[in-house]
C-alpha atoms as a PDB file:
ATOM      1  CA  UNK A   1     120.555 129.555 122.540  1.00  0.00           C
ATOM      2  CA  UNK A   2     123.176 127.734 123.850  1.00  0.00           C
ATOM      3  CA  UNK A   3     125.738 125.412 121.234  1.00  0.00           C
ATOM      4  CA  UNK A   4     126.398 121.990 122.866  1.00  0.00           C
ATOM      5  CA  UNK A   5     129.102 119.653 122.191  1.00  0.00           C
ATOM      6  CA  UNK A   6     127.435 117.713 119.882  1.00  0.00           C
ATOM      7  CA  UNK A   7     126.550 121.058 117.119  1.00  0.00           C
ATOM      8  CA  UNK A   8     129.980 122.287 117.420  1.00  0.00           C
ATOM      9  CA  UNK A   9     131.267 119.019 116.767  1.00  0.00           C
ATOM     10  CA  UNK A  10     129.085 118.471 113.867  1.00  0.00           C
ATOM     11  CA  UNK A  11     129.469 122.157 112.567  1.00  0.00           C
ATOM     12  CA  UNK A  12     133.431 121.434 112.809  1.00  0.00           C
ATOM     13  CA  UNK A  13     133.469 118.817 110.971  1.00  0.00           C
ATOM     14  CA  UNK A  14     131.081 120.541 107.900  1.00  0.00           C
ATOM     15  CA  UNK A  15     133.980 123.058 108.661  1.00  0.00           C
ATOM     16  CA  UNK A  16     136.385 120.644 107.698  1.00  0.00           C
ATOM     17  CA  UNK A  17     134.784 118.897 104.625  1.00  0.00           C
ATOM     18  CA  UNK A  18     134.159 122.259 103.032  1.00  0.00           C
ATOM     19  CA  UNK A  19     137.807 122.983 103.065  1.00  0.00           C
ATOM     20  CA  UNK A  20     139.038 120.023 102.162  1.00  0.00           C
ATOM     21  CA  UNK A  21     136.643 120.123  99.434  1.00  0.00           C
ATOM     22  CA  UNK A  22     137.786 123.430  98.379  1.00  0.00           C
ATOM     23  CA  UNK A  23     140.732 122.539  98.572  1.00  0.00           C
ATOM     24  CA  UNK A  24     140.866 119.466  96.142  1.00  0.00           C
ATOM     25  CA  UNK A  25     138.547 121.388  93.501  1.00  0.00           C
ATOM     26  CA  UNK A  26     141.516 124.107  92.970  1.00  0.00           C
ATOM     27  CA  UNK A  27     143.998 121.814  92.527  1.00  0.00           C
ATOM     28  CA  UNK A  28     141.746 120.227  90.168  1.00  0.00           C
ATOM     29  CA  UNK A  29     141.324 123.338  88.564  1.00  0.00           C
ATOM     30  CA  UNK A  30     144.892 124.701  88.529  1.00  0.00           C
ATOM     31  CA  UNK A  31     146.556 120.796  87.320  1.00  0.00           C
ATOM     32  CA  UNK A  32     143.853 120.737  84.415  1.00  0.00           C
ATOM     33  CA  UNK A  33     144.733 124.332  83.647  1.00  0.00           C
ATOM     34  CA  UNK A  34     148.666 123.064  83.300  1.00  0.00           C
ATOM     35  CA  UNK A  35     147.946 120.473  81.355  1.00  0.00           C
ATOM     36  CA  UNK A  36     145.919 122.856  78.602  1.00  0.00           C
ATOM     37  CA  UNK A  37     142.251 121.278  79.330  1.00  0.00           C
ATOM     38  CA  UNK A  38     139.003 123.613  80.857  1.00  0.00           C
ATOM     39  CA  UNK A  39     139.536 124.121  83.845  1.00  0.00           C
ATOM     40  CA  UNK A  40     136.114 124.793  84.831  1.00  0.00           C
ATOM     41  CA  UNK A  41     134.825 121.953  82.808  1.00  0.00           C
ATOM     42  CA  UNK A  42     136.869 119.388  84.317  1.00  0.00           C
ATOM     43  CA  UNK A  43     136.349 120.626  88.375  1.00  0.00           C
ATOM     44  CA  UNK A  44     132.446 120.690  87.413  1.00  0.00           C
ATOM     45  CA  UNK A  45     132.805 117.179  86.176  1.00  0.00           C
ATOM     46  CA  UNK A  46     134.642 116.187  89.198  1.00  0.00           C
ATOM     47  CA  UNK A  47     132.465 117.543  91.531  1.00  0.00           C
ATOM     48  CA  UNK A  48     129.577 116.298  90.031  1.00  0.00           C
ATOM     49  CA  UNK A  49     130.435 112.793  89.693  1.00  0.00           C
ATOM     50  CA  UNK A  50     131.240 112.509  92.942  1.00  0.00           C
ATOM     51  CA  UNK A  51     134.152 114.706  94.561  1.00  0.00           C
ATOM     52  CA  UNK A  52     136.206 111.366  95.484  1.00  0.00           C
ATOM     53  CA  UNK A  53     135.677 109.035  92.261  1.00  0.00           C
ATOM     54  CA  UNK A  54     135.902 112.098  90.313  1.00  0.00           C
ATOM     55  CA  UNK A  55     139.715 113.070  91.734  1.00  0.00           C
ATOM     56  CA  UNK A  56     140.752 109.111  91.250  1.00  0.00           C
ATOM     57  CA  UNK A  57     139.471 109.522  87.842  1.00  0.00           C
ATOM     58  CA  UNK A  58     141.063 112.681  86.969  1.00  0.00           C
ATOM     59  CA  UNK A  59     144.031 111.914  88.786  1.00  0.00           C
ATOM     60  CA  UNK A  60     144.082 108.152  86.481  1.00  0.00           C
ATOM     61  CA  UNK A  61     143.580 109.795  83.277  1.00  0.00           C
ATOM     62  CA  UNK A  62     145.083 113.179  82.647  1.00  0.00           C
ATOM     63  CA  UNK A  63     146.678 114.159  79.977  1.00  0.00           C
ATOM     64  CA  UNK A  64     150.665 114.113  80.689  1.00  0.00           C
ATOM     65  CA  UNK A  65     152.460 117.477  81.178  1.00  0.00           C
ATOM     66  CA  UNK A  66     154.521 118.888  77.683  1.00  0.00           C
ATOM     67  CA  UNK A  67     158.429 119.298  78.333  1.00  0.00           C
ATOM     68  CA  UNK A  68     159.018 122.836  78.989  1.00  0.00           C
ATOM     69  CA  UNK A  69     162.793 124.347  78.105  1.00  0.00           C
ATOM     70  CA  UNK A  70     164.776 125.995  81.023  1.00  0.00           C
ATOM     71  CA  UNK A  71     166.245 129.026  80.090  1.00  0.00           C
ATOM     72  CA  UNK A  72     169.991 128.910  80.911  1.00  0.00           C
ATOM     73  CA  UNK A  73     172.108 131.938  81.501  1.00  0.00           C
ATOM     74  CA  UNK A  74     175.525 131.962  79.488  1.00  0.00           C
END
């Protein structure tokens, strides 16, 4: 079984949607983890409602990030 042009372009790009969809789900999970919320609440709720509507909305509405001292050396 040979793999034409056309399979290995359509297995590339699966390829390249599963990464890039891996890849916005962490940072999902790791920005929502920063800002104190569930991290594994809020990626399921992004991916589920739709990986691109879901980022906009995340990205429109999370919480803002808390002022964290620097420690400073004397």
């Amino acid at each position: 079984m040979m793999i034409d042009i056309t399979n290995l372009l359509f297995l590339t790009v699966i390829g390249l949607y599963l990464v890039l969809l891996g890849m916005i789900l962490s940072y999902i999970y790791y920005d929502a983890e920063l800002r104190g919320q569930n991290g594994w609440l809020i990626t399921g709720m992004v991916f589920l409602s739709g990986t691109l509507i879901g980022t906009v909305l995340w990205l429109a509405f999370r919480p803002k990030l808390k002022p964290q001292a620097i420690p400073i050396r004397s």
